[in-house]
N, C-alpha and C. Protein backbone atom coordinates (compact mmCIF):
# COMPACT_ATOMS: atom_id res chain seq x y z
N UNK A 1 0.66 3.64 -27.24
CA UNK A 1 1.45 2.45 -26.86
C UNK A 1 2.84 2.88 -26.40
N UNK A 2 3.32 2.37 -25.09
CA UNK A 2 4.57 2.86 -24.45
C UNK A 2 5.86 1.97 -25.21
N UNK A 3 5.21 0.79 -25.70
CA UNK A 3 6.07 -0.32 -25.63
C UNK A 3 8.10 0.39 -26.23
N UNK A 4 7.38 1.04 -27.32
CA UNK A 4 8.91 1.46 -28.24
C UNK A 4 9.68 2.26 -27.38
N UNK A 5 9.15 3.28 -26.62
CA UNK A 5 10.15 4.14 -25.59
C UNK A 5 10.71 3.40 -24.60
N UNK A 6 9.47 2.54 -23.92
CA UNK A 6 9.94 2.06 -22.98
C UNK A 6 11.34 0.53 -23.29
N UNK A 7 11.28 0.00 -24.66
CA UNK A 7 11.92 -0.53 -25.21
C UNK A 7 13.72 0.47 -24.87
N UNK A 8 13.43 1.73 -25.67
CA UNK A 8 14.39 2.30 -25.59
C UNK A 8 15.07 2.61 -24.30
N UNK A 9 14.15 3.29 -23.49
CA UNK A 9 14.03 3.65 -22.00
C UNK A 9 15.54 2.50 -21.39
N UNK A 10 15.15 1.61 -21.25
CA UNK A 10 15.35 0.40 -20.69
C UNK A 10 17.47 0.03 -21.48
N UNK A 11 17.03 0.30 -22.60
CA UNK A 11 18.54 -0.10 -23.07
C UNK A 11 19.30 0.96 -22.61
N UNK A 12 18.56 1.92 -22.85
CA UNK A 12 19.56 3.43 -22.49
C UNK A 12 20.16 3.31 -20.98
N UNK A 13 19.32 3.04 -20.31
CA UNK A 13 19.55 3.12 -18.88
C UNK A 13 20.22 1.73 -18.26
N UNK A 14 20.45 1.11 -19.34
CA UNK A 14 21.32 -0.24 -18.08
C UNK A 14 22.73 0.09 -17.72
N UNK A 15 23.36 0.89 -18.12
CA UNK A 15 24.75 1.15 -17.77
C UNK A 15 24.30 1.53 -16.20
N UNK A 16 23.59 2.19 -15.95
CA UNK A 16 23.36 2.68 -14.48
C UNK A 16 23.11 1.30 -13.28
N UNK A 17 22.71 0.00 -13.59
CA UNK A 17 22.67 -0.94 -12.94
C UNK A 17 21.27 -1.87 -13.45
N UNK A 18 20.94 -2.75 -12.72
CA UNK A 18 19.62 -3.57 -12.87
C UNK A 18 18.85 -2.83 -13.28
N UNK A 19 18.17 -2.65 -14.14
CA UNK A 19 17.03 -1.49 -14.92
C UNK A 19 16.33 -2.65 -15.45
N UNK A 20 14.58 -2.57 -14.66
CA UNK A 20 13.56 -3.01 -15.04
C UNK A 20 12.69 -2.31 -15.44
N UNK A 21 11.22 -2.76 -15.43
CA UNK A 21 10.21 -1.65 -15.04
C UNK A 21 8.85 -2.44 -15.04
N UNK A 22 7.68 -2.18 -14.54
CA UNK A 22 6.51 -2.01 -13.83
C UNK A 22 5.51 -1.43 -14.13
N UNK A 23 4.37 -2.20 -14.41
CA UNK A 23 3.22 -1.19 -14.39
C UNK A 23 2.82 -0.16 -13.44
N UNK A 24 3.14 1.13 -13.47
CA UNK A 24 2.76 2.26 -12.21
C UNK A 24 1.72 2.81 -13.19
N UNK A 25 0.83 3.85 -12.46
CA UNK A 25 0.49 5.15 -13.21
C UNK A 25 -0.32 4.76 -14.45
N UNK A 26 -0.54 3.91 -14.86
CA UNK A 26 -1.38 3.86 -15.86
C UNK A 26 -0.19 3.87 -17.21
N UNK A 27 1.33 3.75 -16.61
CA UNK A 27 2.55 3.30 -17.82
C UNK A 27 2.99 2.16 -17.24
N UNK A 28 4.75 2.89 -17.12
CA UNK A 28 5.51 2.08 -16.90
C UNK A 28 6.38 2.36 -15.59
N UNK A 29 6.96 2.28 -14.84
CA UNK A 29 7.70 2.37 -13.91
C UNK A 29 9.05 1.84 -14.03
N UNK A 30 10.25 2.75 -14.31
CA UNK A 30 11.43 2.02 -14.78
C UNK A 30 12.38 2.46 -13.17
N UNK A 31 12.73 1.28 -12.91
CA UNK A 31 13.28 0.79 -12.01
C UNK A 31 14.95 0.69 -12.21
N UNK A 32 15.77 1.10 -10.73
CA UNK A 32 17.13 0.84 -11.45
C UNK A 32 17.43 0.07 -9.91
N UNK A 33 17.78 -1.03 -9.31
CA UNK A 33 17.79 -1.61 -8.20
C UNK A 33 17.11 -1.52 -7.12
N UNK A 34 15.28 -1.74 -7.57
CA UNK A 34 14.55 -1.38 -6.89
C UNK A 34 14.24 -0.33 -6.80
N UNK A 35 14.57 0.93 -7.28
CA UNK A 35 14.59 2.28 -7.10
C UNK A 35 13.91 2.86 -8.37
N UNK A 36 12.48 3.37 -8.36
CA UNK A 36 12.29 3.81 -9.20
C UNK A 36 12.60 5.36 -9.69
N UNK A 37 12.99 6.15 -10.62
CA UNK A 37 13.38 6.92 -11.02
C UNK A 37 13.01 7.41 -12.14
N UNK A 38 12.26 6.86 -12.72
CA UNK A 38 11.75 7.41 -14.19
C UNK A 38 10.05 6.54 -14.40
N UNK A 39 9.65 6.83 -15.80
CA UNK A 39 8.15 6.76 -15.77
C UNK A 39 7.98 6.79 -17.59
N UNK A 40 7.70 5.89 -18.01
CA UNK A 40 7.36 5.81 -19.00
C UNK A 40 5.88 6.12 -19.58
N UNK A 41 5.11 6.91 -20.22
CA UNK A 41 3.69 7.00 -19.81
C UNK A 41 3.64 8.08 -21.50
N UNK A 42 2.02 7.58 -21.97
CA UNK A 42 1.85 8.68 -22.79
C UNK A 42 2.88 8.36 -24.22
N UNK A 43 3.62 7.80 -24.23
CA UNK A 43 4.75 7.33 -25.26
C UNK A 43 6.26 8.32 -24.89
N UNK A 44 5.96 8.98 -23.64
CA UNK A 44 7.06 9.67 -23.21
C UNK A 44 7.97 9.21 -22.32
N UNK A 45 9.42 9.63 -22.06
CA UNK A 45 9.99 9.15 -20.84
C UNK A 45 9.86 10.56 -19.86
N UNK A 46 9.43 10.06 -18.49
CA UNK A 46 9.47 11.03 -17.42
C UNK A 46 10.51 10.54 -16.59
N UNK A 47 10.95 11.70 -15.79
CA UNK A 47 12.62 11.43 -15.36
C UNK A 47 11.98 12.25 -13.50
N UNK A 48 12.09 11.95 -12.53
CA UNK A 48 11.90 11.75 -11.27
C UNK A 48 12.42 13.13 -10.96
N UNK A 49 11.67 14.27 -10.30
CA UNK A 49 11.87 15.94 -9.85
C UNK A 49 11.93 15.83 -8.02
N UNK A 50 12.99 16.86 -7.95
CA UNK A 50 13.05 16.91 -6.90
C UNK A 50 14.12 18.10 -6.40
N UNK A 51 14.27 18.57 -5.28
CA UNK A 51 14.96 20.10 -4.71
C UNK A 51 16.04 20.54 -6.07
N UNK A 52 17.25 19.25 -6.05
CA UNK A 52 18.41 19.52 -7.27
C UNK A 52 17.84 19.46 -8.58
N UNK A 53 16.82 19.34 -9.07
CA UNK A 53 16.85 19.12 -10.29
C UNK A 53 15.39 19.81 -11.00
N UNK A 54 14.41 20.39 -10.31
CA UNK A 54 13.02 20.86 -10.80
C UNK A 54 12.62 22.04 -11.39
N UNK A 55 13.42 22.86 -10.82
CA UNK A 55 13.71 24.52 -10.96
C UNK A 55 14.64 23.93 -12.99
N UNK A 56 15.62 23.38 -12.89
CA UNK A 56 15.84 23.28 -14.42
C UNK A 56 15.10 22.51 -15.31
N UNK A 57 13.88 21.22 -15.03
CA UNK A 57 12.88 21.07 -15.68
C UNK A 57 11.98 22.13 -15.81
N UNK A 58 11.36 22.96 -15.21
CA UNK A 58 10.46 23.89 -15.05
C UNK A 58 11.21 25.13 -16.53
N UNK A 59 12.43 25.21 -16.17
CA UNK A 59 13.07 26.37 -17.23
C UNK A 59 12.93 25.95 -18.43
N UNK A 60 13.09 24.24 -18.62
CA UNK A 60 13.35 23.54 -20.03
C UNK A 60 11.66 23.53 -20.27
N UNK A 61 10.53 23.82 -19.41
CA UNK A 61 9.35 24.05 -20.07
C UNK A 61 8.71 22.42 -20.08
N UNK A 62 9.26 21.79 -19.03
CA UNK A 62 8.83 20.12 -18.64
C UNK A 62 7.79 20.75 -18.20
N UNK A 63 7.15 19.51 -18.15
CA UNK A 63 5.45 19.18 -17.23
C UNK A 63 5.54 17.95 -16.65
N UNK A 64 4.78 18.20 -14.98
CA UNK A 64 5.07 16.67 -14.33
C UNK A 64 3.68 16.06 -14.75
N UNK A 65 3.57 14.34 -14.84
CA UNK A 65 2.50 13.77 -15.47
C UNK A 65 1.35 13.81 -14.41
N UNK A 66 0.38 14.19 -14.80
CA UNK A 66 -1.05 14.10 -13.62
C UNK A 66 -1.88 12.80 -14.11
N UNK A 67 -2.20 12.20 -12.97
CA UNK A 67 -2.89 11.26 -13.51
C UNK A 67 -4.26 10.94 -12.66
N UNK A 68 -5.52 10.32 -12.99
CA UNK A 68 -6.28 10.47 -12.03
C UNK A 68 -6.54 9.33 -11.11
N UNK A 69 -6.76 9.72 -10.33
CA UNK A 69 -7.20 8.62 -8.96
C UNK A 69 -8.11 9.19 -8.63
N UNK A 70 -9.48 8.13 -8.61
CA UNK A 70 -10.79 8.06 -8.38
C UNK A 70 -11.64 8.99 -8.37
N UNK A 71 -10.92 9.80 -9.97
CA UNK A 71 -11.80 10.85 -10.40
C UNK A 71 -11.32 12.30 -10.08
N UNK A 72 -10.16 12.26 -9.34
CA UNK A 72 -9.36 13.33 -9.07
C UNK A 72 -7.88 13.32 -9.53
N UNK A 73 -7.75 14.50 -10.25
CA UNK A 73 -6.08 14.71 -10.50
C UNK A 73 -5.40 14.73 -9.10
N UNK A 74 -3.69 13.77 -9.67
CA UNK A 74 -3.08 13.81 -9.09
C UNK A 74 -2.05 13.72 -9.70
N UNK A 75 -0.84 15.17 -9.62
CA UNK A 75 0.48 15.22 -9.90
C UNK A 75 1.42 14.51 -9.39
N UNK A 76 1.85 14.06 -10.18
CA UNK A 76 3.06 13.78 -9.73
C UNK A 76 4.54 13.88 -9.82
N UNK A 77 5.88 13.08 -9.18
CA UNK A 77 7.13 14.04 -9.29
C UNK A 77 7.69 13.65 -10.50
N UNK A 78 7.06 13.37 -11.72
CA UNK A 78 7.93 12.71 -12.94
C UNK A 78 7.50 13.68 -13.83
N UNK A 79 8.68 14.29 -14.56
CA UNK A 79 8.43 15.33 -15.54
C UNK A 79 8.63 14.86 -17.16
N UNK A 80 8.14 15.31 -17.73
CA UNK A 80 8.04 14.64 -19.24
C UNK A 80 9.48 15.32 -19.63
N UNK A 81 10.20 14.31 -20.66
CA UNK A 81 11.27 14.89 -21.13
C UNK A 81 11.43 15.69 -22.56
N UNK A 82 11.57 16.48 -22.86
CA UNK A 82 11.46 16.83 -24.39
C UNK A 82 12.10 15.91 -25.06
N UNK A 83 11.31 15.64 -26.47
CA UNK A 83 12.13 14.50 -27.39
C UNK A 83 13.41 15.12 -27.81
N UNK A 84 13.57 16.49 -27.72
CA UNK A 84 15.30 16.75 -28.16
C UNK A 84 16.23 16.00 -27.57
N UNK A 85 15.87 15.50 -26.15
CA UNK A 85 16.89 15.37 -25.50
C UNK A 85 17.58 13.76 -25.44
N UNK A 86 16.82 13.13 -26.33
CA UNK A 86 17.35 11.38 -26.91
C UNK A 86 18.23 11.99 -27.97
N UNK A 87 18.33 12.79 -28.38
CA UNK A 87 19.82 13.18 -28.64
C UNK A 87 20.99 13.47 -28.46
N UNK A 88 20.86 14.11 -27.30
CA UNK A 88 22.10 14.45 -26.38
C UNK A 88 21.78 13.64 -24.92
N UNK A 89 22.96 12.37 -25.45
CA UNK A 89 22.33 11.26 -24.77
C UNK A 89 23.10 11.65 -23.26
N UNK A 90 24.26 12.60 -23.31
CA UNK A 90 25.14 12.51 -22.33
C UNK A 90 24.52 13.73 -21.18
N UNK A 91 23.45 14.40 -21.63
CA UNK A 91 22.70 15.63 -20.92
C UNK A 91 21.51 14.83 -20.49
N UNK A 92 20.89 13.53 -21.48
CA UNK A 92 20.06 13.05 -20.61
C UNK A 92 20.56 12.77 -19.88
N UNK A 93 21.64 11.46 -20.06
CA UNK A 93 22.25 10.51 -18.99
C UNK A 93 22.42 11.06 -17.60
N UNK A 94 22.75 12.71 -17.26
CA UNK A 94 23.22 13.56 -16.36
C UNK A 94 21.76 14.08 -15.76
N UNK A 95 20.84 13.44 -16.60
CA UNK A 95 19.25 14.08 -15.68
C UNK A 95 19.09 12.81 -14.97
N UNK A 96 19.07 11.96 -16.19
CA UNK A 96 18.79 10.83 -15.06
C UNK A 96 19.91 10.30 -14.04
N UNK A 97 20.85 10.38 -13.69
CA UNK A 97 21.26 9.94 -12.72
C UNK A 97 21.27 10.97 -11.56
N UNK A 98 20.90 12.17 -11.94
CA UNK A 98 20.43 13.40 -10.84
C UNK A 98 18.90 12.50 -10.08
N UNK A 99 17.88 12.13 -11.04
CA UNK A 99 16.68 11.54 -10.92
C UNK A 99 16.83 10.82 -9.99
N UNK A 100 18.03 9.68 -10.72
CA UNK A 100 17.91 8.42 -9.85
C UNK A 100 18.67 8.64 -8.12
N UNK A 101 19.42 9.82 -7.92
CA UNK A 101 20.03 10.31 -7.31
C UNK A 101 18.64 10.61 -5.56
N UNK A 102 18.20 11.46 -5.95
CA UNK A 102 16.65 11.92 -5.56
C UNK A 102 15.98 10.70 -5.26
N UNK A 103 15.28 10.03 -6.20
CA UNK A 103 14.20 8.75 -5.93
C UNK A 103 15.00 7.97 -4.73
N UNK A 104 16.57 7.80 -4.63
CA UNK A 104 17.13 7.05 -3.73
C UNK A 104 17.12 7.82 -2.81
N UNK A 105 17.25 8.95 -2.50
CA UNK A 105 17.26 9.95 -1.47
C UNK A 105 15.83 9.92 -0.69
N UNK A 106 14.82 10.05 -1.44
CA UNK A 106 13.26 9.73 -1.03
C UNK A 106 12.81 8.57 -0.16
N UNK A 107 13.68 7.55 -0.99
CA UNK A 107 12.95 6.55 -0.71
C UNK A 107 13.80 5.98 1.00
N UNK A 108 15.01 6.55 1.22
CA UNK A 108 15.60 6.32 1.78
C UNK A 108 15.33 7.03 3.50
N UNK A 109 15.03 8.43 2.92
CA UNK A 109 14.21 9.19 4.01
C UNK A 109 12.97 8.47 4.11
N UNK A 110 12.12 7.98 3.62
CA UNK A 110 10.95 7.33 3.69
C UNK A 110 11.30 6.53 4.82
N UNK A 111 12.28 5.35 4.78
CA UNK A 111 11.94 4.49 5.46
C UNK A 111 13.35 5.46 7.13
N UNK A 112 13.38 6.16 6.71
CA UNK A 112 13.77 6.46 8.31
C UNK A 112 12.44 7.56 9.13
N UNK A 113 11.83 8.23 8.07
CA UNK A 113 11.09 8.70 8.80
C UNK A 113 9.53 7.64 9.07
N UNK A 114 9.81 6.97 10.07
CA UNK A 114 8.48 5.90 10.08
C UNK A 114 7.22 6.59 10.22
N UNK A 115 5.96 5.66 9.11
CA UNK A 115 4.77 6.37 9.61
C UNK A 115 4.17 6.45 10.67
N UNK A 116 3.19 7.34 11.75
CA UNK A 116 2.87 6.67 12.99
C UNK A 116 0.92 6.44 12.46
N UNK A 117 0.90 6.49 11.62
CA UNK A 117 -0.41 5.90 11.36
C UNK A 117 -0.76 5.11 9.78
N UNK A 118 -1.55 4.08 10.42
CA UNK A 118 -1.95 2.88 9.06
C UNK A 118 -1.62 3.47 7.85
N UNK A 119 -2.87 4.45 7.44
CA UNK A 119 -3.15 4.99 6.52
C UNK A 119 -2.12 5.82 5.92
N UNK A 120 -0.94 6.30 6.73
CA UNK A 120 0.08 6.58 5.82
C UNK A 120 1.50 5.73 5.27
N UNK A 121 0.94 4.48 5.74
CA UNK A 121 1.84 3.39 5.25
C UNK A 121 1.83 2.97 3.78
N UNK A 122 2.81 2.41 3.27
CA UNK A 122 2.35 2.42 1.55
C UNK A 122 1.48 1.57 1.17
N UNK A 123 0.69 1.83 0.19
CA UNK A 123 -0.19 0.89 -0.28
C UNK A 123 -1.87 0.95 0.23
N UNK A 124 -1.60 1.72 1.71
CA UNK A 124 -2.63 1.72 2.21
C UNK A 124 -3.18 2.86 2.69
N UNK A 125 -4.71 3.41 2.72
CA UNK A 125 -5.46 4.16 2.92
C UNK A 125 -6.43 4.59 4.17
N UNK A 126 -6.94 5.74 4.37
CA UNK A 126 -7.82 5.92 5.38
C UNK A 126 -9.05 4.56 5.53
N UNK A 127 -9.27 4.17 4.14
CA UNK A 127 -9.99 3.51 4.25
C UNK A 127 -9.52 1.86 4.62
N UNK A 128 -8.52 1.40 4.20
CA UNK A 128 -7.46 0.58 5.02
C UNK A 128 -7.92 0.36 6.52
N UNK A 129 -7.24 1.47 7.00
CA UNK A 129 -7.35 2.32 8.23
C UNK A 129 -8.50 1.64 9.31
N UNK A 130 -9.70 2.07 8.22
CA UNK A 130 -11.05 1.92 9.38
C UNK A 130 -11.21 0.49 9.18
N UNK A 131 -10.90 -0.34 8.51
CA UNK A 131 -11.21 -1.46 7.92
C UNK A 131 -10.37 -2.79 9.82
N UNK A 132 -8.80 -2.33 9.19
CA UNK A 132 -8.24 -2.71 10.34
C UNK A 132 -8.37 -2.35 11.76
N UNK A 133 -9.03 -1.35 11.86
CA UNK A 133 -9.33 -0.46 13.19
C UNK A 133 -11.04 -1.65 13.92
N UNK A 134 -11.55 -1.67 12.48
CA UNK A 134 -12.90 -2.80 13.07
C UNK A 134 -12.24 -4.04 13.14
N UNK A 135 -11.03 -4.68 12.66
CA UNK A 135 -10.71 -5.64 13.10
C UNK A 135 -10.05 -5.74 14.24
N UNK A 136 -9.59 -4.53 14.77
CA UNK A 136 -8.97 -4.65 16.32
C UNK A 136 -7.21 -4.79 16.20
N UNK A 137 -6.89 -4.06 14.74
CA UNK A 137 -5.90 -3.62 14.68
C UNK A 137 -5.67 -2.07 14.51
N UNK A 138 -5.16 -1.56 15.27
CA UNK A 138 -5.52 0.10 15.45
C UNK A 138 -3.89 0.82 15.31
N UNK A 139 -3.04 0.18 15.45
CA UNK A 139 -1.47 0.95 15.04
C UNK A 139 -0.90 0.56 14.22
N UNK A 140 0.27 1.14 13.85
CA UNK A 140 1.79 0.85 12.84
C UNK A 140 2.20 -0.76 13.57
N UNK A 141 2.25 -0.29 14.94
CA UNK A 141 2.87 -1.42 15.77
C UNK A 141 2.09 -2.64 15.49
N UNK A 142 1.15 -2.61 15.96
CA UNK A 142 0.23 -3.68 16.32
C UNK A 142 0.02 -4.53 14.77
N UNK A 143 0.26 -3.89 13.18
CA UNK A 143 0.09 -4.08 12.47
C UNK A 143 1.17 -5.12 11.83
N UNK A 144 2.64 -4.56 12.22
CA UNK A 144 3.75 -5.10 12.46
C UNK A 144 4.19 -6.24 13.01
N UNK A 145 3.57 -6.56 14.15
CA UNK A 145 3.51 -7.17 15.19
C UNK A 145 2.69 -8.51 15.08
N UNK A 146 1.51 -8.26 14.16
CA UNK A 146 0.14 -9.52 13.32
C UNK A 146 0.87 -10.31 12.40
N UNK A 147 1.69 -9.16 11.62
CA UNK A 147 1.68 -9.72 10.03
C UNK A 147 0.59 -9.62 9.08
N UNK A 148 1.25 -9.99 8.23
CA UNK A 148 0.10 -9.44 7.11
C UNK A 148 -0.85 -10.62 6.73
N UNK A 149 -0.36 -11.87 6.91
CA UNK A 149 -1.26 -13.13 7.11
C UNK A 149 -2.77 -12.97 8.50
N UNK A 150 -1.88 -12.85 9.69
CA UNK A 150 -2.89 -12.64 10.47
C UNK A 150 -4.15 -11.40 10.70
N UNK A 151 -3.36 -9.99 10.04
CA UNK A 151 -3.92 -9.25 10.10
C UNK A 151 -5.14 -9.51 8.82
N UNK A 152 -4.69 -10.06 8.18
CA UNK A 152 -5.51 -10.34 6.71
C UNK A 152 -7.12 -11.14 7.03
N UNK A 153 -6.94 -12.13 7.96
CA UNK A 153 -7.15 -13.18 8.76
C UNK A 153 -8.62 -12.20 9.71
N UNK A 154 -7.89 -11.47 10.31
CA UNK A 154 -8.75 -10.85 11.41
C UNK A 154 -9.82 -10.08 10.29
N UNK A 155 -9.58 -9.31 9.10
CA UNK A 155 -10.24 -8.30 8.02
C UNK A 155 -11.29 -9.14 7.68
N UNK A 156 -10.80 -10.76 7.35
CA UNK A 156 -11.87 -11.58 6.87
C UNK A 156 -12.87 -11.24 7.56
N UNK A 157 -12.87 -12.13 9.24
CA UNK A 157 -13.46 -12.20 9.94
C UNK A 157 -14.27 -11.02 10.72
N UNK A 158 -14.07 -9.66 10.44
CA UNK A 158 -14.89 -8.44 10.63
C UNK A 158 -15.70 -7.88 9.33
N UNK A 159 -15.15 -8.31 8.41
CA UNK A 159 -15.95 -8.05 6.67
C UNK A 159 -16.93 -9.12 6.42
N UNK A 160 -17.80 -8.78 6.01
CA UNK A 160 -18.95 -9.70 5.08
C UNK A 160 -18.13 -9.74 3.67
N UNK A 161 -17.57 -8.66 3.10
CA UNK A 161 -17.39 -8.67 1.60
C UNK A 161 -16.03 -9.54 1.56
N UNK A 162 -15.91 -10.32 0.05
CA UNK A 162 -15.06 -11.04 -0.03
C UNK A 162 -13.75 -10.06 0.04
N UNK A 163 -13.15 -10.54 0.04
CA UNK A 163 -11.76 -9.28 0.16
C UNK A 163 -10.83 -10.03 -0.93
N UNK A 164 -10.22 -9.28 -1.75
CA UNK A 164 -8.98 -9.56 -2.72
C UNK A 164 -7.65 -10.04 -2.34
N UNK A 165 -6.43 -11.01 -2.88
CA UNK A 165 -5.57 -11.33 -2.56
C UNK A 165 -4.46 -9.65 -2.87
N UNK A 166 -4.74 -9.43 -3.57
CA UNK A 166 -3.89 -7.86 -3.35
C UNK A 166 -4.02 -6.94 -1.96
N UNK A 167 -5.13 -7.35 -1.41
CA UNK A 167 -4.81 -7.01 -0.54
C UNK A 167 -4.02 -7.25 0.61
N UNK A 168 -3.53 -8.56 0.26
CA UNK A 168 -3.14 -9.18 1.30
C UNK A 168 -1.31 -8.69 0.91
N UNK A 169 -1.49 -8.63 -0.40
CA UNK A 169 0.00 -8.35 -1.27
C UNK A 169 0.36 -6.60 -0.40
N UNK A 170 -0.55 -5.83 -0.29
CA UNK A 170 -0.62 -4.73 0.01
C UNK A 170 0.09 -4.64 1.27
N UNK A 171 -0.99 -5.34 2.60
CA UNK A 171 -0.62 -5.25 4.05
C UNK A 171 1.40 -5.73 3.67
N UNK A 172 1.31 -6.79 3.08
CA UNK A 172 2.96 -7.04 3.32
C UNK A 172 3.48 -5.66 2.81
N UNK A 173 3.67 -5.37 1.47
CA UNK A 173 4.46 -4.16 1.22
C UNK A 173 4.14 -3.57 2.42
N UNK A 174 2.94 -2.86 2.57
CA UNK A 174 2.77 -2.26 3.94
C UNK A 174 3.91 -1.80 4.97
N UNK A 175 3.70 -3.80 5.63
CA UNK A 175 4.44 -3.64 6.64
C UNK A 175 5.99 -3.83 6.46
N UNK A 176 6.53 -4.08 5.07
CA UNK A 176 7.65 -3.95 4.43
C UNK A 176 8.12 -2.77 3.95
N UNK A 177 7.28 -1.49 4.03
CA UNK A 177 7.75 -0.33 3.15
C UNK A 177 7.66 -0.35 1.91
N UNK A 178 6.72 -1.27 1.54
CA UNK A 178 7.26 -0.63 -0.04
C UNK A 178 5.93 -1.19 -0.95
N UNK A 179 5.61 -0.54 -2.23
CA UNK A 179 5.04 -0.75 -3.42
C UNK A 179 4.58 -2.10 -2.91
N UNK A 180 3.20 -3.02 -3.16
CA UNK A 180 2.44 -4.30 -3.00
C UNK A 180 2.65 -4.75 -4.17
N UNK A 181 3.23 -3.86 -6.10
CA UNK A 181 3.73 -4.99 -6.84
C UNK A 181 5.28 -5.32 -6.57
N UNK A 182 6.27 -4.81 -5.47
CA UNK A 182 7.20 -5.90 -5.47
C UNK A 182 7.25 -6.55 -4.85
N UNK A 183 6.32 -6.77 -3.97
CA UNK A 183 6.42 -8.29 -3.38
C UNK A 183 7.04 -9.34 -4.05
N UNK A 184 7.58 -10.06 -3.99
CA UNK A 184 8.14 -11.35 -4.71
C UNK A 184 7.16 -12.56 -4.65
N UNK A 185 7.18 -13.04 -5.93
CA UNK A 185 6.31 -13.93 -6.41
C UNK A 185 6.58 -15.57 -5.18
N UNK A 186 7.63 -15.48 -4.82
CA UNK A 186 8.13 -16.41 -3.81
C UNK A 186 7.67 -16.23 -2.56
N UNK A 187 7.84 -14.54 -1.94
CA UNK A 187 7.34 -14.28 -0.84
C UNK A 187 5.40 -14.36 -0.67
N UNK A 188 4.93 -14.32 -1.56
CA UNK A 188 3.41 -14.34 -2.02
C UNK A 188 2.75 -15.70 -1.84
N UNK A 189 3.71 -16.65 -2.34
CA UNK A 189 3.38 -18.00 -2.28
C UNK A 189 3.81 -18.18 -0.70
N UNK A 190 4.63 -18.07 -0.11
CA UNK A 190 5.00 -18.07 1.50
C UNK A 190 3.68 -17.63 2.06
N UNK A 191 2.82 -16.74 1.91
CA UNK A 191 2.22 -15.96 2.51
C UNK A 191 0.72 -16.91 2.54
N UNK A 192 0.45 -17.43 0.61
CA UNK A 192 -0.65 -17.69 1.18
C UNK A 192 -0.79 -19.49 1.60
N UNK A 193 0.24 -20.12 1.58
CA UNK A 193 0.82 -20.90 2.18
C UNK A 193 0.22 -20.92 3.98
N UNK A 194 0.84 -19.75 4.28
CA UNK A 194 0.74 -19.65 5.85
C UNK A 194 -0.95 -19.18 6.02
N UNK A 195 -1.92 -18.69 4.68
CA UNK A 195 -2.56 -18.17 4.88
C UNK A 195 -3.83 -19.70 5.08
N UNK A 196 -3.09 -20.78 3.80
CA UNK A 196 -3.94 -21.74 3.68
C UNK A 196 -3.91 -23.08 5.28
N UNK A 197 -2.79 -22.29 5.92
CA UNK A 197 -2.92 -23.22 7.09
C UNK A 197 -3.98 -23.13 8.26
């Protein structure tokens, strides 16, 4: 159970700004203005690796959390923290804002370096990909250009199988850049609003 760290997680870290968090990963996803940076998982806190900061997790004898997707490991950039270090709150405090430092740096190059294909857009997959490609949506652009209502719209109408409203949550992050759980519960209702017209 994450609940007590992530309890802690969360108080520790509000001096840094808006600090939420999210189901990611099979934990938690702790968030500091949209920006995720840390990872609650396992009853541990993981703190976000990257060029400035990995080489001294690696020395302190961290491990980044692997987790599986569809039967295959997959690492990722969040390293477990040793429990010594909720002691020396002012050496954590100095990892994580290195962390949160990075995740903003990432996420920031992310959206300047644009994807030029579906499947490397967030949320979505090769299999995405062929899905929209039989609907007669075949680019970044063209995907952009539909929306995620219409493009959703066209998926129906080339699929026999019922298709999920996450997916539809998905195409928006998608074509928004970002994670399909922050969509806003407001923007969701907009969507299937336009979807029920």
């Amino acid at each position: 159970m994450d609940k007590p760290t992530l309890k802690n997680t969360l108080k520790f870290f509000e001096c840094l700004g808006k600090i939420k968090s999210r189901s990611m990963f099979g934990g938690f996803g702790v968030f500091c203005d949209e920006t995720m940076f840390a990872l609650v998982v396992n009853d541990q806190l993981h703190l976000r690796a990257g060029q400035a900061n990995e080489a001294d997790f690696i020395k302190l004898s961290m491990t980044p959390y692997v987790y599986k997707k569809r039967g295959f490991p997959v690492t990722t950039k969040y390293y477990a923290i040793p429990e010594t270090l909720w002691d020396q709150s002012e050496v954590l405090m100095n990892y994580a804002n290195i962390a949160y430092a990075i995740a903003k740096d990432d996420q920031q190059e992310k959206k300047t370096a644009a994807p030029t294909r579906i499947k490397d857009l967030p949320n979505l997959r090769l299999a995405t990909e062929r899905m929209l490609k039989k609907a007669g949506i075949d680019s970044v652009e063209q995907l952009q250009t539909e929306g995620a209502v219409r493009a959703y719209q066209a998926l129906q109408k080339s699929h026999s199988d019922t298709l999920s409203l996450e997916l539809l949550w998905a195409l928006e992050g998608a074509i928004e850049g970002k994670h399909w759980s922050v969509v806003s519960p407001q923007r969701r209702d907009e969507l299937l609003e336009t979807l029920r017209q």
